[in-house]
PDB file of N, CA and C in Angstrom:
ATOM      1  N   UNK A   1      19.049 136.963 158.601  1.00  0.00           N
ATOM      2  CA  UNK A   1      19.932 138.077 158.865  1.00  0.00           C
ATOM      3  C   UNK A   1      20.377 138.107 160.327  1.00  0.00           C
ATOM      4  N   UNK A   2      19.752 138.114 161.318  1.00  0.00           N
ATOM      5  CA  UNK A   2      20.337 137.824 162.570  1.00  0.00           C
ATOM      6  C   UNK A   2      20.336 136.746 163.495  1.00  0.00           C
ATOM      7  N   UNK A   3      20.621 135.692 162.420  1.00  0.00           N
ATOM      8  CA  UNK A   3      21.522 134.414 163.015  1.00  0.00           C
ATOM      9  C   UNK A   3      23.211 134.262 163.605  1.00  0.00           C
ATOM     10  N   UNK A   4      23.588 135.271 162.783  1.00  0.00           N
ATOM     11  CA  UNK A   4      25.168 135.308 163.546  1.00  0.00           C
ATOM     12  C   UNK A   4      24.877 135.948 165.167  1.00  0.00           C
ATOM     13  N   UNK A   5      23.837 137.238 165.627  1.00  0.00           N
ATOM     14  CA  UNK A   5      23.974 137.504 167.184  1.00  0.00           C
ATOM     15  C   UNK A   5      22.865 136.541 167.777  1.00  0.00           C
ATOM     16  N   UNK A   6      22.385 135.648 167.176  1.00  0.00           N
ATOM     17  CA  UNK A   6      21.496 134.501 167.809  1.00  0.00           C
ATOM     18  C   UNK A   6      22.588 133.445 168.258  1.00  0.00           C
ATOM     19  N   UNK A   7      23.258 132.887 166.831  1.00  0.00           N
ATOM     20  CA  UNK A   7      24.348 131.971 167.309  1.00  0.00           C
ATOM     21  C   UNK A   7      25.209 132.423 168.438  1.00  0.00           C
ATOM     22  N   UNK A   8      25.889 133.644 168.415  1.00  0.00           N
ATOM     23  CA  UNK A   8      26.730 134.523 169.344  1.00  0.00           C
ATOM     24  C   UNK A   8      26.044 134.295 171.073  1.00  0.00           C
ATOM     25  N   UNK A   9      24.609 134.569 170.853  1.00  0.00           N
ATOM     26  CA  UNK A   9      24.076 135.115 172.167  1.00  0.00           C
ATOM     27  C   UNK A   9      23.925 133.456 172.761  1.00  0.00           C
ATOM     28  N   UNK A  10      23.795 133.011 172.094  1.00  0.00           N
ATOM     29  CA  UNK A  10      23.741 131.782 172.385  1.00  0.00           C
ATOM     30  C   UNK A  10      24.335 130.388 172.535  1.00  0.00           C
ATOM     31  N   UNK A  11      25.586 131.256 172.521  1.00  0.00           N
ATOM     32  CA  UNK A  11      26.686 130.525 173.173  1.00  0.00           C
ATOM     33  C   UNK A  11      28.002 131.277 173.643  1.00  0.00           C
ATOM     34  N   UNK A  12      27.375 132.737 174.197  1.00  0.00           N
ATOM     35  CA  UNK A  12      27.677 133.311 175.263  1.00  0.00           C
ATOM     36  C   UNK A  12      28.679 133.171 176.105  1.00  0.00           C
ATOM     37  N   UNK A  13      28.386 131.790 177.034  1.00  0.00           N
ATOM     38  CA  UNK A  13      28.777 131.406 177.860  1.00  0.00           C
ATOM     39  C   UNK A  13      30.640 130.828 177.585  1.00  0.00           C
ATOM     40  N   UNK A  14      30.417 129.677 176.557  1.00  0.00           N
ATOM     41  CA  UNK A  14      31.492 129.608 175.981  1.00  0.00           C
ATOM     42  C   UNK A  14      32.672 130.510 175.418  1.00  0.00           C
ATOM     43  N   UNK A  15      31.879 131.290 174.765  1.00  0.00           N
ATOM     44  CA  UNK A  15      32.991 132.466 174.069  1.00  0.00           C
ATOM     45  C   UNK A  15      33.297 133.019 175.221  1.00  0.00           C
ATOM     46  N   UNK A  16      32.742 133.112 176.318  1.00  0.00           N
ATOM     47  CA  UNK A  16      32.901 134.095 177.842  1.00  0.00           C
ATOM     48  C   UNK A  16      34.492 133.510 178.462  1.00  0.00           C
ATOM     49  N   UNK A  17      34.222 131.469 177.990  1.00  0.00           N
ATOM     50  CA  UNK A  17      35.031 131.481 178.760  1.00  0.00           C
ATOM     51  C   UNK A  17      36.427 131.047 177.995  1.00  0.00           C
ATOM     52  N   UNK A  18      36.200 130.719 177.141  1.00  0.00           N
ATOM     53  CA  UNK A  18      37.602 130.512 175.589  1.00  0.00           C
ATOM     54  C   UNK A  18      38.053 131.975 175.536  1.00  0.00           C
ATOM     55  N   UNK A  19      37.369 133.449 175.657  1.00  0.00           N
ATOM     56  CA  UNK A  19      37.614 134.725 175.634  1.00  0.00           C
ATOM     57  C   UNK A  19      37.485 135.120 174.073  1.00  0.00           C
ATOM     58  N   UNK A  20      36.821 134.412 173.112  1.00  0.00           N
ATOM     59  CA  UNK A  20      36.657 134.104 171.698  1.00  0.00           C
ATOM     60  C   UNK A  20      36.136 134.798 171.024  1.00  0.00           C
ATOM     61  N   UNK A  21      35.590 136.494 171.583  1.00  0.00           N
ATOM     62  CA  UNK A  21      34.788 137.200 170.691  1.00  0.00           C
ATOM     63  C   UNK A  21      35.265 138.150 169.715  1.00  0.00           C
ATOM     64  N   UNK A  22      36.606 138.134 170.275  1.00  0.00           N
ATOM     65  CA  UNK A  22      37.793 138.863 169.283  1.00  0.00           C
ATOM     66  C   UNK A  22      38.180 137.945 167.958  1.00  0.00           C
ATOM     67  N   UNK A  23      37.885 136.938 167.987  1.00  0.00           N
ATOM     68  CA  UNK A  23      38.117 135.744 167.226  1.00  0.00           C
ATOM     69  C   UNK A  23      37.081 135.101 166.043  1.00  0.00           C
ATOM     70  N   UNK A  24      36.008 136.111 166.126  1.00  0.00           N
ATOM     71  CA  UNK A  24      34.665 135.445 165.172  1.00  0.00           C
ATOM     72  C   UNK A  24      34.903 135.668 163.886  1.00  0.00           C
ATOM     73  N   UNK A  25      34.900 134.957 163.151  1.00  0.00           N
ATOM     74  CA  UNK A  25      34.960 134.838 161.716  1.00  0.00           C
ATOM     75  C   UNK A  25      33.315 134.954 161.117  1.00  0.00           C
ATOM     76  N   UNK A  26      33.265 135.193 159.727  1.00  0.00           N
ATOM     77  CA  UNK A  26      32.061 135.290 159.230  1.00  0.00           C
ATOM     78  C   UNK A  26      32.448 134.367 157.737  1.00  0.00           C
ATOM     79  N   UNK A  27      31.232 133.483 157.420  1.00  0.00           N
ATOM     80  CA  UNK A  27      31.554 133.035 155.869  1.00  0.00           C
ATOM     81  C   UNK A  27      29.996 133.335 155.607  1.00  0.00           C
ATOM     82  N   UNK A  28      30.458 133.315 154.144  1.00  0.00           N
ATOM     83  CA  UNK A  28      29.164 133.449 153.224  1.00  0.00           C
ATOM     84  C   UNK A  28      28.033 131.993 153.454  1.00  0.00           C
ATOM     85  N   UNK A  29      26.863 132.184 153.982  1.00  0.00           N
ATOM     86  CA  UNK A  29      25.996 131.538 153.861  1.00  0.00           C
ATOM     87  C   UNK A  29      25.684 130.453 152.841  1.00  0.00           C
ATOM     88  N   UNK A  30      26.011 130.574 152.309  1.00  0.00           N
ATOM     89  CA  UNK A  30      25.280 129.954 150.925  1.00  0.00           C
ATOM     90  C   UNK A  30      26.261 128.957 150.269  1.00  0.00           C
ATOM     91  N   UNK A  31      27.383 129.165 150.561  1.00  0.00           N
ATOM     92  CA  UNK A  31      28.751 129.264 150.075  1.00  0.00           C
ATOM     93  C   UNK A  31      29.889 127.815 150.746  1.00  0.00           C
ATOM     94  N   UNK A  32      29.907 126.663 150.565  1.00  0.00           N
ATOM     95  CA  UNK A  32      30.609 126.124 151.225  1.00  0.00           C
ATOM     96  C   UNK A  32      32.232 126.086 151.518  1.00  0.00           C
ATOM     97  N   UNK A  33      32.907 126.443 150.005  1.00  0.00           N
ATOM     98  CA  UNK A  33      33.889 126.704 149.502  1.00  0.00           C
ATOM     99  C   UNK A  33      34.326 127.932 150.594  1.00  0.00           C
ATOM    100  N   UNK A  34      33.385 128.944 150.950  1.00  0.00           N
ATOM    101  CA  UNK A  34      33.971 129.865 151.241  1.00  0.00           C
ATOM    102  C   UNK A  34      34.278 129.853 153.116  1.00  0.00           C
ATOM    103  N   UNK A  35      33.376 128.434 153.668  1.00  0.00           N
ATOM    104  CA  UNK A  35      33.687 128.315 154.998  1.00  0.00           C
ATOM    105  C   UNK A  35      34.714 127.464 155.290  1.00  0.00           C
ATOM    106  N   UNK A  36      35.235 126.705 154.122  1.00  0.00           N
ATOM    107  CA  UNK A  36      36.447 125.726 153.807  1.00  0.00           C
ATOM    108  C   UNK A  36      37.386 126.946 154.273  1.00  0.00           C
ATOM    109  N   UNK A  37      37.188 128.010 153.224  1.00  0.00           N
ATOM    110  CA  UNK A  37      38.635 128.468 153.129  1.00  0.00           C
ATOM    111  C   UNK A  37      38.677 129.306 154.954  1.00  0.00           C
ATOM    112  N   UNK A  38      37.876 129.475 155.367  1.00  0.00           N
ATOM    113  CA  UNK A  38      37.348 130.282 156.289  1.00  0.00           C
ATOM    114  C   UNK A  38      38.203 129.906 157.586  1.00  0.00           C
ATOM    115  N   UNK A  39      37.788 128.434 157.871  1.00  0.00           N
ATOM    116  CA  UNK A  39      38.379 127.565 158.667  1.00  0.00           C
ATOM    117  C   UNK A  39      40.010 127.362 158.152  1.00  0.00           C
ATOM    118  N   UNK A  40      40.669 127.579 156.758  1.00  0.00           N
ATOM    119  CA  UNK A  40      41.821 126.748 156.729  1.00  0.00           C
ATOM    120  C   UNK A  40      42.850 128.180 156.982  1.00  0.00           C
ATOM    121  N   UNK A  41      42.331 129.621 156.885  1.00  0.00           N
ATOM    122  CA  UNK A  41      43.129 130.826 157.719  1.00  0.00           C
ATOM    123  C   UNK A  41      42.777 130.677 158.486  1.00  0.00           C
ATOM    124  N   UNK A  42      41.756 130.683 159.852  1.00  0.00           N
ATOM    125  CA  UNK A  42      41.620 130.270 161.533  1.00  0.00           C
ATOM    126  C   UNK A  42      42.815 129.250 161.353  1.00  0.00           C
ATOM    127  N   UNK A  43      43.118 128.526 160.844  1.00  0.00           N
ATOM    128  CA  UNK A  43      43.802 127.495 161.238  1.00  0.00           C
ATOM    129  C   UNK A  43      45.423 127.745 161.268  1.00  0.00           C
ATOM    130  N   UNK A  44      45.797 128.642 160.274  1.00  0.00           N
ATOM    131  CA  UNK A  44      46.567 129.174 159.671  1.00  0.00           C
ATOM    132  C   UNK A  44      47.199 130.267 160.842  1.00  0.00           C
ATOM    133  N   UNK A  45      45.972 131.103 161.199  1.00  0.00           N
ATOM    134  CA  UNK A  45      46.097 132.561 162.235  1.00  0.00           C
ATOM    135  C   UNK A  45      46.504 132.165 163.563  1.00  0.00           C
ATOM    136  N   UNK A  46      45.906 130.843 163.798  1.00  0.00           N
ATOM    137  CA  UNK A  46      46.038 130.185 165.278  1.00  0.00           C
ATOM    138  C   UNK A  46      47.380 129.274 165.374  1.00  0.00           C
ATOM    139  N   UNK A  47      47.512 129.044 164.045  1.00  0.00           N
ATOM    140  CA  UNK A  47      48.812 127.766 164.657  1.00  0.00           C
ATOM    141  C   UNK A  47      48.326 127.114 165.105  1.00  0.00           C
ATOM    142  N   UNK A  48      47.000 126.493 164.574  1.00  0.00           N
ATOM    143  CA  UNK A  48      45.705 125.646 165.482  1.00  0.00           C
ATOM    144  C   UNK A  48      46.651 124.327 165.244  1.00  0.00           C
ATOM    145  N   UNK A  49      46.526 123.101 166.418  1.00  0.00           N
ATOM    146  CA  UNK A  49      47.151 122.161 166.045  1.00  0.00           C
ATOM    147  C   UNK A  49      45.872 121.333 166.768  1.00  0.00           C
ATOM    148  N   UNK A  50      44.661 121.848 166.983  1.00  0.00           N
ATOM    149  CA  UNK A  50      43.398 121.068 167.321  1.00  0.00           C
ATOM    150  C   UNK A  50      42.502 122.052 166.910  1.00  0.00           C
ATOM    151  N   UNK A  51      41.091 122.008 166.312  1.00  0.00           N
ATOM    152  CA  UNK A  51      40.412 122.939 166.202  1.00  0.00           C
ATOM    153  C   UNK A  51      39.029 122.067 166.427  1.00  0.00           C
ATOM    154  N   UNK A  52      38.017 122.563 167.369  1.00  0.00           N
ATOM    155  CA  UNK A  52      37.092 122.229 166.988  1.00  0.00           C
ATOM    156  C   UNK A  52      35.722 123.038 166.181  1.00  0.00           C
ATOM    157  N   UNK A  53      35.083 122.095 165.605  1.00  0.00           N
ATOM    158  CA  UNK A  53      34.058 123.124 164.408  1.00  0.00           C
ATOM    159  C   UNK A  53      32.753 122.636 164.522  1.00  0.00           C
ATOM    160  N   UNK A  54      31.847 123.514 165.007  1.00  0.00           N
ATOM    161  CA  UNK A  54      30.452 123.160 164.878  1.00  0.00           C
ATOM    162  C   UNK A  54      29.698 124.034 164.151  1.00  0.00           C
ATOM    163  N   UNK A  55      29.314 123.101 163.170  1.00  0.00           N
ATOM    164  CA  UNK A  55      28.396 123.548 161.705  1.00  0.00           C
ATOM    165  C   UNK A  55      26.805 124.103 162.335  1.00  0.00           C
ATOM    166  N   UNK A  56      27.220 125.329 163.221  1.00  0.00           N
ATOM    167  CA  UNK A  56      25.588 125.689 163.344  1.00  0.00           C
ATOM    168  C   UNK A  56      25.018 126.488 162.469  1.00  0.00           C
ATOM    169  N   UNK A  57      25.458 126.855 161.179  1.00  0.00           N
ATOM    170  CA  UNK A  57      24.822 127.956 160.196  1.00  0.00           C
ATOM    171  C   UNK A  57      23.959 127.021 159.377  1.00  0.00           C
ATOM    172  N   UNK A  58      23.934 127.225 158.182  1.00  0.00           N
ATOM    173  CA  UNK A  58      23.066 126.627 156.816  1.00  0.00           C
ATOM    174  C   UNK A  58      23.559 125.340 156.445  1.00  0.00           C
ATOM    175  N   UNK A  59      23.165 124.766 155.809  1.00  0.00           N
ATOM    176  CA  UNK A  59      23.538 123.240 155.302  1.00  0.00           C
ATOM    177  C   UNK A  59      24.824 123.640 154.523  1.00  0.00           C
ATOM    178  N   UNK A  60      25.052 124.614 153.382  1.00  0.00           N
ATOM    179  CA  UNK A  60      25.948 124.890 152.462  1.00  0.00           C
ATOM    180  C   UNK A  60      27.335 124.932 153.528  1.00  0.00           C
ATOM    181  N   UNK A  61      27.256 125.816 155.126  1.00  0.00           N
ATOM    182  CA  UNK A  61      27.841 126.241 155.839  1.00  0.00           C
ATOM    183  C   UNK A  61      28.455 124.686 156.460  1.00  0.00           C
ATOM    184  N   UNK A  62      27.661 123.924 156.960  1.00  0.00           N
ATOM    185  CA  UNK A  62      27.939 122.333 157.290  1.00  0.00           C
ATOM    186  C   UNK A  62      28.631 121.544 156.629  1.00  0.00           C
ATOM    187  N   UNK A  63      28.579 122.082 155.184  1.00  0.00           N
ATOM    188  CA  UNK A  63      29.134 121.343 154.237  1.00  0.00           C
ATOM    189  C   UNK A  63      30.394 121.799 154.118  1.00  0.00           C
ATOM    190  N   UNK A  64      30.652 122.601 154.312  1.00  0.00           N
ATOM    191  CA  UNK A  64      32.025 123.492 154.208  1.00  0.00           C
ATOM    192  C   UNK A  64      32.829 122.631 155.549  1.00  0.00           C
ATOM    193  N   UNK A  65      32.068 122.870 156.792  1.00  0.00           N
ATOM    194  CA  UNK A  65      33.016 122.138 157.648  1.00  0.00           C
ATOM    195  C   UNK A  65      33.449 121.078 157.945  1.00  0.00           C
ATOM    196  N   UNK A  66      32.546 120.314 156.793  1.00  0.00           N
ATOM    197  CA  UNK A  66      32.350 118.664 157.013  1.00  0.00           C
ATOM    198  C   UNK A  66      34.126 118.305 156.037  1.00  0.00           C
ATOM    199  N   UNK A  67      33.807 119.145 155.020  1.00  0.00           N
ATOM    200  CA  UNK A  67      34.923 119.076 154.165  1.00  0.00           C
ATOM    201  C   UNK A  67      35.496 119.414 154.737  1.00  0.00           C
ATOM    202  N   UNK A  68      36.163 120.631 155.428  1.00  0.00           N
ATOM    203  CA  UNK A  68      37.403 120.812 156.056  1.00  0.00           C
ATOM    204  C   UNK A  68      37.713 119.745 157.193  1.00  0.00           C
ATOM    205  N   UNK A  69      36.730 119.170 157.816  1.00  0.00           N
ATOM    206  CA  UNK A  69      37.418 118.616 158.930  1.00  0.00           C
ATOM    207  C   UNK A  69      37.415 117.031 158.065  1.00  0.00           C
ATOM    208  N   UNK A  70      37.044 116.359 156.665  1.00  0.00           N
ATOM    209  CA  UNK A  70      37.966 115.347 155.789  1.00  0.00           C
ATOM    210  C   UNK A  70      38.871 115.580 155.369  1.00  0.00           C
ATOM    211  N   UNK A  71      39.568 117.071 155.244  1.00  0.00           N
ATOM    212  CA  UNK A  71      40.109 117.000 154.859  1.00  0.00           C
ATOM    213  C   UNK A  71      41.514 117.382 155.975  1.00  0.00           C
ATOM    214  N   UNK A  72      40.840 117.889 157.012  1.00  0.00           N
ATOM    215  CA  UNK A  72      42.153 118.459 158.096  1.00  0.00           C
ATOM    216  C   UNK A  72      41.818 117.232 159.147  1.00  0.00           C
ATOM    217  N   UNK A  73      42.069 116.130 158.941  1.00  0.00           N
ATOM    218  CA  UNK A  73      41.034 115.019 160.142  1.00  0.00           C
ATOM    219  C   UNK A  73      42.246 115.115 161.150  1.00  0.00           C
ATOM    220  N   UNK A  74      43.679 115.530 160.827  1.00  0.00           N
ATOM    221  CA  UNK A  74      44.669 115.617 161.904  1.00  0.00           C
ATOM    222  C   UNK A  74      44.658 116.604 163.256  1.00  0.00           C
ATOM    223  N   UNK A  75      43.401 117.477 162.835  1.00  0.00           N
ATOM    224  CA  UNK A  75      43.502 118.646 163.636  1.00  0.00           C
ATOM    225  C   UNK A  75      42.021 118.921 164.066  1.00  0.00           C
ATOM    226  N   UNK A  76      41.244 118.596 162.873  1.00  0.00           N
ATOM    227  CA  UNK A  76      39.637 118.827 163.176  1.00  0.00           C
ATOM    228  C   UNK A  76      38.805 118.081 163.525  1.00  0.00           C
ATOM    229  N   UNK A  77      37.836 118.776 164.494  1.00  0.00           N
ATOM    230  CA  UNK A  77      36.832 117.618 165.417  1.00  0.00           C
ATOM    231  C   UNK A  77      35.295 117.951 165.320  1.00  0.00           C
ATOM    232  N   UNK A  78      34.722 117.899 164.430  1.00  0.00           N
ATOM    233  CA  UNK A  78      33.669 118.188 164.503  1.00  0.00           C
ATOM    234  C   UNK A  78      32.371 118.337 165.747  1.00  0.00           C
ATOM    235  N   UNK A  79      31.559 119.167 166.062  1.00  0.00           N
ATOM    236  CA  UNK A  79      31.178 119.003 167.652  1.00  0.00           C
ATOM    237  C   UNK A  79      29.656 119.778 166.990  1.00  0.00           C
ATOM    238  N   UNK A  80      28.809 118.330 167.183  1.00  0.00           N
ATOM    239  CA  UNK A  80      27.295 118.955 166.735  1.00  0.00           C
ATOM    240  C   UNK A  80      26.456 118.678 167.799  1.00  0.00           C
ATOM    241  N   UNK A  81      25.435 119.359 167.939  1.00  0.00           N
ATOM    242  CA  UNK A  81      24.283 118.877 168.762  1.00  0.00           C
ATOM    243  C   UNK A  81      22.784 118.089 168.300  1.00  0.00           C
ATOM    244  N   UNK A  82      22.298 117.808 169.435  1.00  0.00           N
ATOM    245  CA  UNK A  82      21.075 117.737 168.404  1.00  0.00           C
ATOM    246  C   UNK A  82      19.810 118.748 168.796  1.00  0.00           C
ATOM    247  N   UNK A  83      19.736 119.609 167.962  1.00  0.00           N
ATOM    248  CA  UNK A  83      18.621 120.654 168.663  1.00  0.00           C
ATOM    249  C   UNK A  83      16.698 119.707 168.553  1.00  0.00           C
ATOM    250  N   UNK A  84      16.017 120.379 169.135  1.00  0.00           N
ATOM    251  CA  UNK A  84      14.834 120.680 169.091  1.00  0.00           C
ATOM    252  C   UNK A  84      14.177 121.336 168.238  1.00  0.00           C
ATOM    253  N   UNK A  85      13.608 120.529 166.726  1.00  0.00           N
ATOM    254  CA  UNK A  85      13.014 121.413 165.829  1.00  0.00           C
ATOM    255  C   UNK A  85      12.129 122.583 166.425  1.00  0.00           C
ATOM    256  N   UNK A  86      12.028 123.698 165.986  1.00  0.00           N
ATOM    257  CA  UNK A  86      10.974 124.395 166.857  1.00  0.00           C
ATOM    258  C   UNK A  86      10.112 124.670 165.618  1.00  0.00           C
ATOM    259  N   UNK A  87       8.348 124.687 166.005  1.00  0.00           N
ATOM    260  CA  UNK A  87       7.210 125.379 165.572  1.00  0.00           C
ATOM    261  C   UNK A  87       7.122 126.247 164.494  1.00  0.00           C
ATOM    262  N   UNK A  88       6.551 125.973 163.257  1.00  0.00           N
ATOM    263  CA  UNK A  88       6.528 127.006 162.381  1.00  0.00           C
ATOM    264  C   UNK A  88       7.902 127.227 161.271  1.00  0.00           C
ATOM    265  N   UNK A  89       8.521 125.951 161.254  1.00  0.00           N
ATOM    266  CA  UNK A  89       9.399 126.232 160.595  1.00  0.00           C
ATOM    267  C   UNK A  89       9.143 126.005 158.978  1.00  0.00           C
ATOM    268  N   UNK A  90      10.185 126.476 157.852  1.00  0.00           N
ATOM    269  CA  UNK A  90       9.657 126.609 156.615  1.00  0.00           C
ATOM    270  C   UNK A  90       9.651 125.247 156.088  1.00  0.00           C
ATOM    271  N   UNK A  91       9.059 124.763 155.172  1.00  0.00           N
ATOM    272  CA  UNK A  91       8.724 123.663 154.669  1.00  0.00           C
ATOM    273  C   UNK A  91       9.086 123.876 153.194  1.00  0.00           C
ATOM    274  N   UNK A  92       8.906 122.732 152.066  1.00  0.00           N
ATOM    275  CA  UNK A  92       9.153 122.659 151.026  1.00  0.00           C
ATOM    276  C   UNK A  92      10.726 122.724 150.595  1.00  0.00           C
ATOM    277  N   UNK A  93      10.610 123.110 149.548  1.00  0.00           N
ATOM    278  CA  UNK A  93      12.104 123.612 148.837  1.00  0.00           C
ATOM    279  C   UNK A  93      11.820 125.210 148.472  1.00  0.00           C
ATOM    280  N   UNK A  94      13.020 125.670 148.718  1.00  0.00           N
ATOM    281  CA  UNK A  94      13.648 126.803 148.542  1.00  0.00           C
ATOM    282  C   UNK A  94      14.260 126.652 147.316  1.00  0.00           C
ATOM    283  N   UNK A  95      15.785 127.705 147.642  1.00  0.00           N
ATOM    284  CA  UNK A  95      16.479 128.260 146.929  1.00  0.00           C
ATOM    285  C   UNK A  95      17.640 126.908 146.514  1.00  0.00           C
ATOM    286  N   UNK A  96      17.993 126.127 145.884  1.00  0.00           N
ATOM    287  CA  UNK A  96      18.559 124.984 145.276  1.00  0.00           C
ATOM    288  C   UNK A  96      19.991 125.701 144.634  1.00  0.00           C
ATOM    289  N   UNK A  97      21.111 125.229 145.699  1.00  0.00           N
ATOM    290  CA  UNK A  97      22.597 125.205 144.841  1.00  0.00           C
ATOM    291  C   UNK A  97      23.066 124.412 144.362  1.00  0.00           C
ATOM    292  N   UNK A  98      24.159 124.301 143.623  1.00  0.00           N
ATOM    293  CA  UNK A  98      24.699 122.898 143.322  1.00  0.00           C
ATOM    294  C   UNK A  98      26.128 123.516 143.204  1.00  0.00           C
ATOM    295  N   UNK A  99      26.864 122.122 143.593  1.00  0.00           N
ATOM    296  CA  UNK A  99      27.947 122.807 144.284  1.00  0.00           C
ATOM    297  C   UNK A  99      28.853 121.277 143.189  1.00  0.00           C
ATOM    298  N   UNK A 100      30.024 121.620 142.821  1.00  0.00           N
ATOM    299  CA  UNK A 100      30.556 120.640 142.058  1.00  0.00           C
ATOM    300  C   UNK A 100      32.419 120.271 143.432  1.00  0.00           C
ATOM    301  N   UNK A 101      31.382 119.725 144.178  1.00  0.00           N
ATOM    302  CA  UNK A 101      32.550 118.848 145.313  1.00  0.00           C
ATOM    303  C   UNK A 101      33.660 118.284 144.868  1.00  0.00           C
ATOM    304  N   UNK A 102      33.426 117.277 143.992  1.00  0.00           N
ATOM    305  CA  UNK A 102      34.182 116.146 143.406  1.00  0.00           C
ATOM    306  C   UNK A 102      35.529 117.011 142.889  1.00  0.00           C
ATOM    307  N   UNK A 103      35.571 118.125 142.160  1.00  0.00           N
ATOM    308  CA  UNK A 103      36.626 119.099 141.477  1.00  0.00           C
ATOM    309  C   UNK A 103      36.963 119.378 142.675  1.00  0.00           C
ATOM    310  N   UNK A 104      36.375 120.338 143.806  1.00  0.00           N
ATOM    311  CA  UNK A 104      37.038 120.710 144.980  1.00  0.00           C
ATOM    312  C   UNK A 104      37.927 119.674 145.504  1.00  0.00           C
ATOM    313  N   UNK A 105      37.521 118.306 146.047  1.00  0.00           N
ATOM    314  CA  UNK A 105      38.098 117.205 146.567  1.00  0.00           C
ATOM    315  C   UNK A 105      39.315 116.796 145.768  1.00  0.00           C
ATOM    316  N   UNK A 106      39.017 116.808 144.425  1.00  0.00           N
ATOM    317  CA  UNK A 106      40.388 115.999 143.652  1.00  0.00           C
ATOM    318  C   UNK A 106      41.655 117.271 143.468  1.00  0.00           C
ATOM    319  N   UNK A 107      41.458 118.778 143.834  1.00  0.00           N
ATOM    320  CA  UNK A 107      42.309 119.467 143.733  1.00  0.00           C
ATOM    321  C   UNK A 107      42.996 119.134 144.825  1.00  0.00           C
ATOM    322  N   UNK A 108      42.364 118.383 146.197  1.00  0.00           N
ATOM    323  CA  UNK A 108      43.559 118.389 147.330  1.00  0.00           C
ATOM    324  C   UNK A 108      44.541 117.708 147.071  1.00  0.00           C
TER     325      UNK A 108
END
């Protein structure tokens, strides 16, 4: 639940200096489809003719941007880091989606 003012606070600096906090979008977690579409109005709102996208939310969320930026490769730049696992994190399997890509992909 408060990963969006973790992500926010924690990259602060940037949004400080792009002026970007008027600009935050939210997608559904879980949801890849829905950070596709998420990114293709930003893109839409901006008249973006470069965008860059870093997948710091959930895997479903990564997946969303991975697709948008195969599928917008004229405009999108993907920009990841590599963090530092930290201590205590959850293990096993969770909650399991399945997501049918292949239909998404062949509608483009």
């Amino acid at each position: 639940m408060e990963f969006p003012a973790v992500a926010v606070a924690c990259n602060q600096s940037y949004l400080d200096e792009v002026n970007g906090y008027g600009q935050l979008r939210y997608a559904r977690s879980s949801c890849p489809f829905d950070v596709y579409s998420t990114l293709a109005q930003i893109t839409r709102d901006l008249d973006a003719d470069h965008l860059q996208v870093a997948p710091l939310g959930t895997k479903p969320q990564a997946l969303g941007a991975f697709l948008f930026a195969l599928r917008r490769e004229d405009i999108a730049e993907i920009v990841y880091d590599h963090p530092i696992r930290r201590a205590n994190r959850t293990e096993g399997i969770g909650t399991t989606h399945l997501y049918n890509v292949s239909d998404f992909v062949d509608a483009w």
